[in-house]
Every structure is written in structure tokens, then in C-alpha cells.
PDB file of N, CA and C in Angstrom:
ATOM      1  N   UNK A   1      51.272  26.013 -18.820  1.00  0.00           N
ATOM      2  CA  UNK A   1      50.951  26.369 -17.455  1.00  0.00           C
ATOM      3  C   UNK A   1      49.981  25.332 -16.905  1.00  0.00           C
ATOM      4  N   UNK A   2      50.295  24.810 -15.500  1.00  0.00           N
ATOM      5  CA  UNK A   2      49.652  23.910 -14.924  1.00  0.00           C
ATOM      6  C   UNK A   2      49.356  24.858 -13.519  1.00  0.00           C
ATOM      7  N   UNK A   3      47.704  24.856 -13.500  1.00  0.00           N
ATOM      8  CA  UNK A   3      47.084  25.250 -12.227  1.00  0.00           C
ATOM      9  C   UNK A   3      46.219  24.387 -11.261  1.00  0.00           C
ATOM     10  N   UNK A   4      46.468  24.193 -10.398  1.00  0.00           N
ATOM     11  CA  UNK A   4      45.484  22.980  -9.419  1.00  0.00           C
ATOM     12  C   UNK A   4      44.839  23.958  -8.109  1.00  0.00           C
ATOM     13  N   UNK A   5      44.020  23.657  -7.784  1.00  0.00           N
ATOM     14  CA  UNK A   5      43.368  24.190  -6.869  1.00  0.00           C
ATOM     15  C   UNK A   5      42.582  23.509  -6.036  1.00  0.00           C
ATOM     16  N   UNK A   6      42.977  23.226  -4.577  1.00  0.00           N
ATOM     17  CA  UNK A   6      42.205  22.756  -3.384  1.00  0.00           C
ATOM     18  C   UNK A   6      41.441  23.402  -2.968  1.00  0.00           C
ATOM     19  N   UNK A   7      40.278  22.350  -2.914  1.00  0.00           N
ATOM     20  CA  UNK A   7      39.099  23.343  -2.100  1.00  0.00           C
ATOM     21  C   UNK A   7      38.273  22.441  -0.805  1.00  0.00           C
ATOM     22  N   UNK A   8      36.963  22.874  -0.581  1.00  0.00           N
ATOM     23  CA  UNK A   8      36.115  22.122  -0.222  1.00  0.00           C
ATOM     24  C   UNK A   8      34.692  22.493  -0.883  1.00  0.00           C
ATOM     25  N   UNK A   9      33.778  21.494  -0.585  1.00  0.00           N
ATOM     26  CA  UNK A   9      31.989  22.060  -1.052  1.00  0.00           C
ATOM     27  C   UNK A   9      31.751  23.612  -0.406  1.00  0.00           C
ATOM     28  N   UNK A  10      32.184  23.756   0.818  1.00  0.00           N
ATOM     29  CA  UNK A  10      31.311  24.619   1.963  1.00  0.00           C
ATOM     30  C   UNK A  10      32.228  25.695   1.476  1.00  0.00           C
ATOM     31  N   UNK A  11      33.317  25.809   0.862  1.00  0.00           N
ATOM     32  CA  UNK A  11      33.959  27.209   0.504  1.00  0.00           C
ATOM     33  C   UNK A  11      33.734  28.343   0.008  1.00  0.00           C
ATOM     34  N   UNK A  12      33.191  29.511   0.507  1.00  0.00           N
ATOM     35  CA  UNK A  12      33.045  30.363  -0.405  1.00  0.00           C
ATOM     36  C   UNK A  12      33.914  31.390  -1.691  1.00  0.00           C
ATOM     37  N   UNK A  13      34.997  30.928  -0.851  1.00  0.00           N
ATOM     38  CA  UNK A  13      35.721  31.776  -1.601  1.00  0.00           C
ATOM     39  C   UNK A  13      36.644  30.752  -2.469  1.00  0.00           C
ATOM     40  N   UNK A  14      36.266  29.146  -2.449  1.00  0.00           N
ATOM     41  CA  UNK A  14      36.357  28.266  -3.606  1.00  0.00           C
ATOM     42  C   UNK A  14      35.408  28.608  -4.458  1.00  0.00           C
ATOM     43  N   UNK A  15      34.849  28.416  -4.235  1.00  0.00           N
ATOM     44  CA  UNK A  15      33.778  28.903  -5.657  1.00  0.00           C
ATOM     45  C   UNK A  15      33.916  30.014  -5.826  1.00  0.00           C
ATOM     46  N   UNK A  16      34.252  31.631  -5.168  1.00  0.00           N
ATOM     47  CA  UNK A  16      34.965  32.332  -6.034  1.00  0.00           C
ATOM     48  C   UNK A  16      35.762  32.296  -7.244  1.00  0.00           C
ATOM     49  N   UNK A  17      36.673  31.657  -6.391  1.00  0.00           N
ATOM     50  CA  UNK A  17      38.306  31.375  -7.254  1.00  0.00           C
ATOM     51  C   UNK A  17      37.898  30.363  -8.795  1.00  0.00           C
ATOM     52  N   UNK A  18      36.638  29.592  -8.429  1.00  0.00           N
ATOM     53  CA  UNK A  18      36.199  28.460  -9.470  1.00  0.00           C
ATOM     54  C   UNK A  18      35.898  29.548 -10.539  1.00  0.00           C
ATOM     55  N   UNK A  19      34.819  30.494  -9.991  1.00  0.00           N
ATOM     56  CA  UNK A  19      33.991  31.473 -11.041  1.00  0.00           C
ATOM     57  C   UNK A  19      35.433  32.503 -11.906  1.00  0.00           C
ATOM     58  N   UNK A  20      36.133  32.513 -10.753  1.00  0.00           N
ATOM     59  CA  UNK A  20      36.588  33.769 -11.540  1.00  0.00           C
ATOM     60  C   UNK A  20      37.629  33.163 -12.663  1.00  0.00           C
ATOM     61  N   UNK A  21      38.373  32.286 -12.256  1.00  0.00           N
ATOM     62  CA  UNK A  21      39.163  31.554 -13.252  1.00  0.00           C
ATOM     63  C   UNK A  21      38.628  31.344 -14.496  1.00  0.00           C
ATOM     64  N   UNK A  22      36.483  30.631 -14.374  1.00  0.00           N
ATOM     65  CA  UNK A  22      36.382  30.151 -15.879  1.00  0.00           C
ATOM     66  C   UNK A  22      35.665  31.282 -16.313  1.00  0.00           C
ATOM     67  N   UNK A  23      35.767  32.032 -15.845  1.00  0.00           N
ATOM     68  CA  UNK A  23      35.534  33.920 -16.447  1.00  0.00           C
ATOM     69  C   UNK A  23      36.142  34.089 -17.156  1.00  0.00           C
ATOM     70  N   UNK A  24      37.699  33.726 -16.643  1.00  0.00           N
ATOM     71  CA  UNK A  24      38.982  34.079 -17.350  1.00  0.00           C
ATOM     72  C   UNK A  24      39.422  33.175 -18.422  1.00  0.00           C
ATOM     73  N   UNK A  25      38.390  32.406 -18.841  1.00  0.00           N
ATOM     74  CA  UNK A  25      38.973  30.806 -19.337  1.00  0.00           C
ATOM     75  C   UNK A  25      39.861  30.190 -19.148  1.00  0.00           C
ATOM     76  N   UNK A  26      40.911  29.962 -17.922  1.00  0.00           N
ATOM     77  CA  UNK A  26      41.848  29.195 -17.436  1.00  0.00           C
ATOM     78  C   UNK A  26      41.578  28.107 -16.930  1.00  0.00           C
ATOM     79  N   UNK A  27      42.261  27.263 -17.649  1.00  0.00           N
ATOM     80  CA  UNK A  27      42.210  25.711 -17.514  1.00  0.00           C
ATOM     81  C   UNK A  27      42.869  25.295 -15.714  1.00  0.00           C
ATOM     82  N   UNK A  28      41.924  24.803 -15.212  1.00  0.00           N
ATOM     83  CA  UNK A  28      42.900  24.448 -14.089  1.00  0.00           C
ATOM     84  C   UNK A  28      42.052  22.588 -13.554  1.00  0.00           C
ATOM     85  N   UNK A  29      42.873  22.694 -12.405  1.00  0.00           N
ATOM     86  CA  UNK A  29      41.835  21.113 -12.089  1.00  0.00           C
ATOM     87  C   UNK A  29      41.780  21.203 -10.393  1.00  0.00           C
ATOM     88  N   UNK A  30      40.566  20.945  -9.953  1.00  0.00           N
ATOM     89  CA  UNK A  30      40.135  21.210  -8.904  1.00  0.00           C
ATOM     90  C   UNK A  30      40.533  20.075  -8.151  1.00  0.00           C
ATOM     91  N   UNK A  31      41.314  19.827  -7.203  1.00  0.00           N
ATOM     92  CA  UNK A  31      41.419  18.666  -6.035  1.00  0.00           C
ATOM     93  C   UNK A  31      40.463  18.977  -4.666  1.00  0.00           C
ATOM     94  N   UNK A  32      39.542  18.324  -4.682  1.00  0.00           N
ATOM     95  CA  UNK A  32      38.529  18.364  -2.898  1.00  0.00           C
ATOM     96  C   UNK A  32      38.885  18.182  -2.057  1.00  0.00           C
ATOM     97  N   UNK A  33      39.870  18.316  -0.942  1.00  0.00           N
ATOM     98  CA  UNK A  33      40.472  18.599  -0.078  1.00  0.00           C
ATOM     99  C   UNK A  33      39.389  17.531   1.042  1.00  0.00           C
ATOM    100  N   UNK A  34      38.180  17.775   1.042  1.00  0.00           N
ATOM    101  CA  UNK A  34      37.028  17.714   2.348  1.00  0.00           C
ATOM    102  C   UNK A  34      36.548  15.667   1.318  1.00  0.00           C
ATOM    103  N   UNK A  35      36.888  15.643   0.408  1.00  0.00           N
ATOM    104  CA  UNK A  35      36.452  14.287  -0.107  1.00  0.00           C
ATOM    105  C   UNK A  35      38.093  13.228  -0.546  1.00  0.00           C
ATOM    106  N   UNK A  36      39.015  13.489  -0.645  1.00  0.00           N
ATOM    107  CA  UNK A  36      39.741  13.253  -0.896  1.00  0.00           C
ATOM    108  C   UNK A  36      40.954  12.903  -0.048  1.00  0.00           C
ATOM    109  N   UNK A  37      41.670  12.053   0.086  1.00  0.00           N
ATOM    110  CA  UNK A  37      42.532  12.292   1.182  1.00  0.00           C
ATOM    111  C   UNK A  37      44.007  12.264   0.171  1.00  0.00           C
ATOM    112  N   UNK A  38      44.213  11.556  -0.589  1.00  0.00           N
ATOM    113  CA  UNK A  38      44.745  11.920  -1.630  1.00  0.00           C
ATOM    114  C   UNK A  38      45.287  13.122  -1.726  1.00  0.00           C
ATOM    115  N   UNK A  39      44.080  13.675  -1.989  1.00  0.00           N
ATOM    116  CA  UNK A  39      43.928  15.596  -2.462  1.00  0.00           C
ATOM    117  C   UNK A  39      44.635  16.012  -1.123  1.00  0.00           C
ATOM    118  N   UNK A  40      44.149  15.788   0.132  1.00  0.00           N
ATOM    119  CA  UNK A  40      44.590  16.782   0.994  1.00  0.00           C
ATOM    120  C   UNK A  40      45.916  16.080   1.427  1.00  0.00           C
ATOM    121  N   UNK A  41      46.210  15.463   1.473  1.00  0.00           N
ATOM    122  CA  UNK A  41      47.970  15.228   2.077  1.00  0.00           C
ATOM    123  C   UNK A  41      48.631  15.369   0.735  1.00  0.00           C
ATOM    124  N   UNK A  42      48.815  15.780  -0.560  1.00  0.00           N
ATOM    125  CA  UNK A  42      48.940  16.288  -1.447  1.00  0.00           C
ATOM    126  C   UNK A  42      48.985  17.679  -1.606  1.00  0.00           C
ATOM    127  N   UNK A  43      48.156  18.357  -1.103  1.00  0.00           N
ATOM    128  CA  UNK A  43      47.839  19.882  -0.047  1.00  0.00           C
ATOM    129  C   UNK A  43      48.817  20.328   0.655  1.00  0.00           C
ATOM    130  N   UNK A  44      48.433  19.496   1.798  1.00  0.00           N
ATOM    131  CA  UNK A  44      49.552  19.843   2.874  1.00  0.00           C
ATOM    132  C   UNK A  44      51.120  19.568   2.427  1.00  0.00           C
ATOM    133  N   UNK A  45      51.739  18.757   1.772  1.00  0.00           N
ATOM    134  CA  UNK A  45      52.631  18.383   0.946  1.00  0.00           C
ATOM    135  C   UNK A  45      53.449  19.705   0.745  1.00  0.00           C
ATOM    136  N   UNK A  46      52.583  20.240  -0.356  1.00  0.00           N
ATOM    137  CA  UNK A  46      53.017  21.472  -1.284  1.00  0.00           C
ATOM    138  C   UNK A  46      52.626  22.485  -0.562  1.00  0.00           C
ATOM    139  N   UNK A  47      51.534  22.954   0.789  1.00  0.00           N
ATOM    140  CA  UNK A  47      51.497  23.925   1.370  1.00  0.00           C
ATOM    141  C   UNK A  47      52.708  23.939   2.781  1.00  0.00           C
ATOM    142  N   UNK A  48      53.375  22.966   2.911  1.00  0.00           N
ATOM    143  CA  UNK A  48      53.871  22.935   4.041  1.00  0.00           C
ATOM    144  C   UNK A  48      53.474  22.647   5.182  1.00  0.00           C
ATOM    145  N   UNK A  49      52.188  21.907   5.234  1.00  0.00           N
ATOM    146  CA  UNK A  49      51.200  21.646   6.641  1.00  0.00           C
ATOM    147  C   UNK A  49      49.668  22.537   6.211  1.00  0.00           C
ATOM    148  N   UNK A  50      49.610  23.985   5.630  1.00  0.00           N
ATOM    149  CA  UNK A  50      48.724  24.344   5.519  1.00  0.00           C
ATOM    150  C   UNK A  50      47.688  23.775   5.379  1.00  0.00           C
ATOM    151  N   UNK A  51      46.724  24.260   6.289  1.00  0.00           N
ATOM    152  CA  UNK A  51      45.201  23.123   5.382  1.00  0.00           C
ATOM    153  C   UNK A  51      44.280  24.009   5.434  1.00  0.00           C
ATOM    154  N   UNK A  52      44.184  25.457   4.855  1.00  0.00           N
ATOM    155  CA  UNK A  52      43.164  26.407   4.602  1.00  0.00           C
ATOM    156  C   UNK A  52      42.893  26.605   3.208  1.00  0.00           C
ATOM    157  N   UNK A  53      42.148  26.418   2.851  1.00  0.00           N
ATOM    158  CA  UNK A  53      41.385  26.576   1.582  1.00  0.00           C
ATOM    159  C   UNK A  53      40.730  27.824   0.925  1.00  0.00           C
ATOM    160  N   UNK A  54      40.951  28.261  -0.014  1.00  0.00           N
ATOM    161  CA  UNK A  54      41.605  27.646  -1.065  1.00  0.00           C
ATOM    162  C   UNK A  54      43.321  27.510  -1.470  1.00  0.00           C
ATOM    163  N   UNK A  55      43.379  26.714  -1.597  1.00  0.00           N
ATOM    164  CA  UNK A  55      44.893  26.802  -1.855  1.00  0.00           C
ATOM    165  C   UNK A  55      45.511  26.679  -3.065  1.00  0.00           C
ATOM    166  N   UNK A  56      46.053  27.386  -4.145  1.00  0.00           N
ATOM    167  CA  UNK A  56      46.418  27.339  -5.503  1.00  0.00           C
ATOM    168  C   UNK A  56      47.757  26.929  -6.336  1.00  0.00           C
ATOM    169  N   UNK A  57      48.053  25.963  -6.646  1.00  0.00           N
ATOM    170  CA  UNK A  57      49.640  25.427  -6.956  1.00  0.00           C
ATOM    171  C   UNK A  57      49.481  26.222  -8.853  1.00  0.00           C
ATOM    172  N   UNK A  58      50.666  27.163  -8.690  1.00  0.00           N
ATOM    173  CA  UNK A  58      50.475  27.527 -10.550  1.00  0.00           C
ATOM    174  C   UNK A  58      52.064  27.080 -10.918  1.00  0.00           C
ATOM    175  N   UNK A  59      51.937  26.270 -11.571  1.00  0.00           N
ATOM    176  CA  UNK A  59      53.319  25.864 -12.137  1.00  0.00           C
ATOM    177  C   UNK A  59      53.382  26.748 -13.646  1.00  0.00           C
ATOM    178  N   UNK A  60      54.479  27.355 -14.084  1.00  0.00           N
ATOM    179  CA  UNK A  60      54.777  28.299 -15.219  1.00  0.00           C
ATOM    180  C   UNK A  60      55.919  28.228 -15.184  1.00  0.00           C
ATOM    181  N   UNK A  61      56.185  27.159 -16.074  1.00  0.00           N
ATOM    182  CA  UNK A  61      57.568  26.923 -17.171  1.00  0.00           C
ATOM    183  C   UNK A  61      58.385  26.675 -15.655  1.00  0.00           C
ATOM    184  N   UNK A  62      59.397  26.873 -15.482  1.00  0.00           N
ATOM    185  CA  UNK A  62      60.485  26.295 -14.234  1.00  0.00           C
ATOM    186  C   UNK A  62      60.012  26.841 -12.883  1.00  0.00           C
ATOM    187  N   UNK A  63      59.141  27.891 -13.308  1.00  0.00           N
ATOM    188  CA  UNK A  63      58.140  28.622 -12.061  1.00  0.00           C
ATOM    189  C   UNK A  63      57.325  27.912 -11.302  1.00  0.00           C
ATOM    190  N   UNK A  64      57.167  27.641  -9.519  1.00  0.00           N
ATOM    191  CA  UNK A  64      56.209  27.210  -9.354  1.00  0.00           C
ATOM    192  C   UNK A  64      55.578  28.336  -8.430  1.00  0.00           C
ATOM    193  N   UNK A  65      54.150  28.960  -8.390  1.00  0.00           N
ATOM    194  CA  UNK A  65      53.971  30.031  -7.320  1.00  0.00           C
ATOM    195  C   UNK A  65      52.458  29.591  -6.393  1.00  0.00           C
ATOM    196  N   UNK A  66      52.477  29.781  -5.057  1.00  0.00           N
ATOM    197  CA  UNK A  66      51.619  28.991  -4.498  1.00  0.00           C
ATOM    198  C   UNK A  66      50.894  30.020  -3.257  1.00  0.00           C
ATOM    199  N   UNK A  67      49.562  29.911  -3.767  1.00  0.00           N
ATOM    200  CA  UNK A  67      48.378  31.321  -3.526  1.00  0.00           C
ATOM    201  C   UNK A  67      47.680  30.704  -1.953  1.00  0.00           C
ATOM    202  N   UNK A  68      47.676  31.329  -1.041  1.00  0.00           N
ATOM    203  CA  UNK A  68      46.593  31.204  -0.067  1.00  0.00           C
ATOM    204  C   UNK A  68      45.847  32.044  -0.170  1.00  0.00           C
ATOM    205  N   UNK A  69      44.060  31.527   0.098  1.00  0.00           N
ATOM    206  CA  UNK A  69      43.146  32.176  -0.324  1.00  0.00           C
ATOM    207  C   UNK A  69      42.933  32.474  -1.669  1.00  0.00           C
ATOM    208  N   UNK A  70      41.968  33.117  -1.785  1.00  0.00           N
ATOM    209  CA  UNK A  70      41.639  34.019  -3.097  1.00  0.00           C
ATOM    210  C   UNK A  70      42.320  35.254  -3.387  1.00  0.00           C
ATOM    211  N   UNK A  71      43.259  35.429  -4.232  1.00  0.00           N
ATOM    212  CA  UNK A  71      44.029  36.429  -4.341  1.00  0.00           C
ATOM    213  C   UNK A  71      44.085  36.654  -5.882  1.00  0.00           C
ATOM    214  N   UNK A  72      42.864  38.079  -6.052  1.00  0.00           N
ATOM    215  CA  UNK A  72      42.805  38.210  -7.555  1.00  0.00           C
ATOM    216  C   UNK A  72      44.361  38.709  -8.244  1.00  0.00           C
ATOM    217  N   UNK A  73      44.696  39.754  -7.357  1.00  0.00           N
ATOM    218  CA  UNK A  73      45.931  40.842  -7.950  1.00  0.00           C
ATOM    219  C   UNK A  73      47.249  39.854  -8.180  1.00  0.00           C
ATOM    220  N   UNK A  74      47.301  38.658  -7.131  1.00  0.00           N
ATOM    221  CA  UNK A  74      48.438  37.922  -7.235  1.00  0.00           C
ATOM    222  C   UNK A  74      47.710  36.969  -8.676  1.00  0.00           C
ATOM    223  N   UNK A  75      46.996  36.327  -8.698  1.00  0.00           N
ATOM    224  CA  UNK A  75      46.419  35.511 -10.086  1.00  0.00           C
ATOM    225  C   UNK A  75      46.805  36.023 -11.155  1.00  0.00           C
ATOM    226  N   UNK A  76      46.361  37.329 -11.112  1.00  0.00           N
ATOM    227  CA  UNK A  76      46.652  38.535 -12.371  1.00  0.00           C
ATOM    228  C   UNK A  76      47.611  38.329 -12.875  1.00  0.00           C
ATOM    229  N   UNK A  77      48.355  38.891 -11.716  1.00  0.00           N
ATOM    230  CA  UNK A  77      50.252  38.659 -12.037  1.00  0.00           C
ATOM    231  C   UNK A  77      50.937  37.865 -12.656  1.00  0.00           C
ATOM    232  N   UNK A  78      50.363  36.639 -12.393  1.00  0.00           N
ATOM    233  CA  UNK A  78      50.954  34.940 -12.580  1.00  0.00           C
ATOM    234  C   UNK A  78      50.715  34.986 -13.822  1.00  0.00           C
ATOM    235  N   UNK A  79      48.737  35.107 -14.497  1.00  0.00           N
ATOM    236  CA  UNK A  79      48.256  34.603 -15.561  1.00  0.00           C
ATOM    237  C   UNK A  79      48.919  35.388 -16.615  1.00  0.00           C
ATOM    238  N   UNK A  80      49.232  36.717 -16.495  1.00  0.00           N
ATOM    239  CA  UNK A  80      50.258  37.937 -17.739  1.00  0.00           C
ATOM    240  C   UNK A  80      50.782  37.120 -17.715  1.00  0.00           C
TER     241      UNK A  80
END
């Protein structure tokens, strides 16, 4: 399982999503959206234009599933 996650510094509910993941010990890798341009047309790419943060790409085996916001119950789902 491959998880990436866009954020920015000023996010609160990035650093949610940061805390709760290494709660959970899930490996993921953070792209900065607000430092990166890379990161964010990479973002928008895979969100379709979206540029609200946080935004979560979870790739699982031929699965790819893709989170706006902080969404514990959908995470849940994915990480079972």
C-alpha cells in the first residue's frame, strides 16, 4: 500500500490527518502543496483541478481511492 498526502503548513486538519495516521503507524509521504509546485500540479493532476487540502491518494494493490479532507471512517475502511 502506497499513501501520499497533500497538504500545507497552515492546515489544520493536515496535521490532523499527519497525527492520526502515525497513531496508526501508517507509512505514508507527505507532498507540500503551499512549497512545492511539483507537489501541487501533481495534486491537481490526480484531484481533477481540486486544490483543497488535505488531499489523500491510497493506492492498494490495483485499487486507487482518493480522500478530500480528513475523513477518519473512509481511512478506516481503506486501511482494513
Amino acid at each position: 500500500m502506497k499513501i501520499t498526502i497533500y497538504t500545507t503548513a497552515t492546515c489544520p486538519f493536515c496535521s490532523m490527518l499527519i497525527s492520526y495516521l502515525a497513531q496508526k503507524k501508517v507509512e505514508f509521504t507527505e507532498q507540500r502543496v503551499d512549497e512545492d509546485e511539483v507537489a501541487r500540479n501533481a495534486m491537481m493532476e490526480a484531484s481533477g483541478g481540486f486544490l483543497g487540502v488535505p488531499f489523500t491518494v491510497v493506492e492498494k494493490g490495483e485499487e486507487e481511492h482518493k480522500i478530500i479532507g480528513f475523513d477518519k471512517n473512509m481511512l478506516d475502511s481503506i486501511l482494513t
